[in-house]
Protein backbone atom coordinates (compact mmCIF):
# COMPACT_ATOMS: atom_id res chain seq x y z
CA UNK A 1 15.22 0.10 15.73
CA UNK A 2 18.51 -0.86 17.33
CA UNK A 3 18.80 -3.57 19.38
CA UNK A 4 22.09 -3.68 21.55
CA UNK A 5 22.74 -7.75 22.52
CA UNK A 6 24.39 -8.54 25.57
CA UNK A 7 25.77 -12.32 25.60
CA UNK A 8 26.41 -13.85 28.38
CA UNK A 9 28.83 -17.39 27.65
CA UNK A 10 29.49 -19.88 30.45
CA UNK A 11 32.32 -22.06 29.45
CA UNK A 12 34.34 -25.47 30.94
CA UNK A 13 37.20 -27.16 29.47
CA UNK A 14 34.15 -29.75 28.26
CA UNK A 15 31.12 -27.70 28.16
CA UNK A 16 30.48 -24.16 26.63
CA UNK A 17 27.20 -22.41 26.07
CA UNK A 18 26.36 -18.99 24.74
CA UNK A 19 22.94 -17.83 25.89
CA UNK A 20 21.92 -14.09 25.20
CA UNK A 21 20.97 -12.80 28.32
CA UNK A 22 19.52 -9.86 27.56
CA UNK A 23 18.43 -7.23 24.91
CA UNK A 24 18.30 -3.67 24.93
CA UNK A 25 15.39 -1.87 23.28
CA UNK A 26 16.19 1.46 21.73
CA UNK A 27 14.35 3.36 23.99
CA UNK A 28 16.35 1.42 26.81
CA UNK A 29 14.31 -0.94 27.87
CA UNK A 30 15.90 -3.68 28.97
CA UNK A 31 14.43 -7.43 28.00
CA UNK A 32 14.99 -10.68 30.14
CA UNK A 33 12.01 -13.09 29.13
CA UNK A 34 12.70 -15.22 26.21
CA UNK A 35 9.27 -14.83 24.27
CA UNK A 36 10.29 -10.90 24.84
CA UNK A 37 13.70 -11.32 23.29
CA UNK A 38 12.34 -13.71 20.26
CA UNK A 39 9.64 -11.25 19.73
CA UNK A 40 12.26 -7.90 19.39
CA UNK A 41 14.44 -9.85 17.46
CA UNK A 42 12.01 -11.18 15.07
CA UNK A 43 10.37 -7.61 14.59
CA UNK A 44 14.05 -6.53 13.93
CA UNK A 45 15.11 -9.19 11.32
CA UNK A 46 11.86 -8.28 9.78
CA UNK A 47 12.56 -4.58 9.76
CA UNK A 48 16.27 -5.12 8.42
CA UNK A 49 15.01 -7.54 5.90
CA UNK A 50 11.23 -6.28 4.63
CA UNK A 51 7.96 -7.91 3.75
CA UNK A 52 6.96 -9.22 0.35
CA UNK A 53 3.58 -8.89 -0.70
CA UNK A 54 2.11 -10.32 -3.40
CA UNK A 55 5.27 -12.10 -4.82
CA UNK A 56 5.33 -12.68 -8.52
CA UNK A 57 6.76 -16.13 -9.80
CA UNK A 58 8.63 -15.56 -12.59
CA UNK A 59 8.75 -19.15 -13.70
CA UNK A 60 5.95 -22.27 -14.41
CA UNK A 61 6.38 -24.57 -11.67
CA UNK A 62 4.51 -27.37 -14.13
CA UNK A 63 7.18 -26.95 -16.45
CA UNK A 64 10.00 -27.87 -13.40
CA UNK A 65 8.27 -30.47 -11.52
CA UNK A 66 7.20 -33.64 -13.13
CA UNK A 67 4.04 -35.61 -12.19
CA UNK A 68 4.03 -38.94 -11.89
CA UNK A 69 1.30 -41.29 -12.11
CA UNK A 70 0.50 -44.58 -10.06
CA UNK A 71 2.90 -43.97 -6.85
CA UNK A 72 0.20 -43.56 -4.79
CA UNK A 73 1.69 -46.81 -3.09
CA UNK A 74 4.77 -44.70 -1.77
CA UNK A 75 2.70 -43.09 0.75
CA UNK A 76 0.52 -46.32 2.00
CA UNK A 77 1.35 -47.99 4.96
CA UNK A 78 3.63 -51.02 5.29
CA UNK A 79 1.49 -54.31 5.32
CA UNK A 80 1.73 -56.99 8.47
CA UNK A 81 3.30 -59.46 5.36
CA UNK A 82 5.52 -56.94 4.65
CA UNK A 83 6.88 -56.39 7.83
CA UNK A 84 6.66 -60.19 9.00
CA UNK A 85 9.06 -60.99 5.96
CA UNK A 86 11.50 -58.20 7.19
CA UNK A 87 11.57 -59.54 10.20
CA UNK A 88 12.15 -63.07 8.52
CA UNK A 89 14.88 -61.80 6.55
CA UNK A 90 16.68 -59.93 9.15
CA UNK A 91 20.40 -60.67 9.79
CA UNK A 92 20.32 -61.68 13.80
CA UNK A 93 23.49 -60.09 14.88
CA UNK A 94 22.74 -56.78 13.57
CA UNK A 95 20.71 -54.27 15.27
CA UNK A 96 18.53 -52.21 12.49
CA UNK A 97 17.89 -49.46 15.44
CA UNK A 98 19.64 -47.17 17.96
CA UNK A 99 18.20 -49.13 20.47
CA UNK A 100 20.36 -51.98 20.37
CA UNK A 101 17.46 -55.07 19.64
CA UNK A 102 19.23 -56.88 17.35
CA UNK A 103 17.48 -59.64 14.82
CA UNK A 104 17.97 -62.31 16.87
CA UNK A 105 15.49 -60.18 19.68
CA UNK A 106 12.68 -59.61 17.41
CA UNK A 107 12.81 -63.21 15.65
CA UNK A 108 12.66 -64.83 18.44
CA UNK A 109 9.98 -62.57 20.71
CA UNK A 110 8.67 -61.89 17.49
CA UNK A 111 4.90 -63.48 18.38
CA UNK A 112 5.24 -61.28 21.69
CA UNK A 113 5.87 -57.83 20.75
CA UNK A 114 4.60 -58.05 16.57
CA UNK A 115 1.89 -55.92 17.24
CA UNK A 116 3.20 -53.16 19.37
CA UNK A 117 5.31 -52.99 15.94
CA UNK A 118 2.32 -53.23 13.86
């Protein structure tokens, strides 16, 4: 199937975006919606490209990847303690975050807004 792509690009000295506007179907059918124009071009990538079925690993994954015992405490959630004594331990004119609260906010509204952090 061949899929001609017509772009359309809207451009400022500040601003420029490329959008494709529109996709031509072989049979010339033109396509304007987006789920339309994601569905062509994924049933052409998939065309160009071919499907795998039944891939064969050629390898032992338990010979490349290691297991671990006992860090079953990576994935548990942090503890109040634990984050009290961050918050303790924070440097006050830092802000750990993007938005802006630095240590000196949470220590001292800490006993107002601890457990919306919790």
């Amino acid at each position: 199937m061949k899929v001609q792509i017509i772009f359309h690009a809207a451009a400022t000295e500040r601003f420029r975006q490329n959008i494709i506007t529109s996709l031509e179907t072989q049979d010339g059918r033109t396509m304007y919606d987006h789920f339309e124009k994601a569905a062509l071009l994924l049933e052409n990538f998939r065309k160009r490209m071919g499907n795998s079925t039944n891939p064969e690993m050629h390898y032992n994954l338990d010979d490349l990847v290691t297991n671990h015992r006992g860090l079953d405490q990576i994935s548990a959630p942090f503890t109040k303690e634990e984050i009290d004594n961050i918050v303790k331990h924070m440097s006050v004119d830092k802000a750990p975050g993007p938005d802006g609260f630095n240590g000196m906010f949470f220590k001292k509204c800490w006993q107002i807004i601890k457990e919306d952090i919790y």
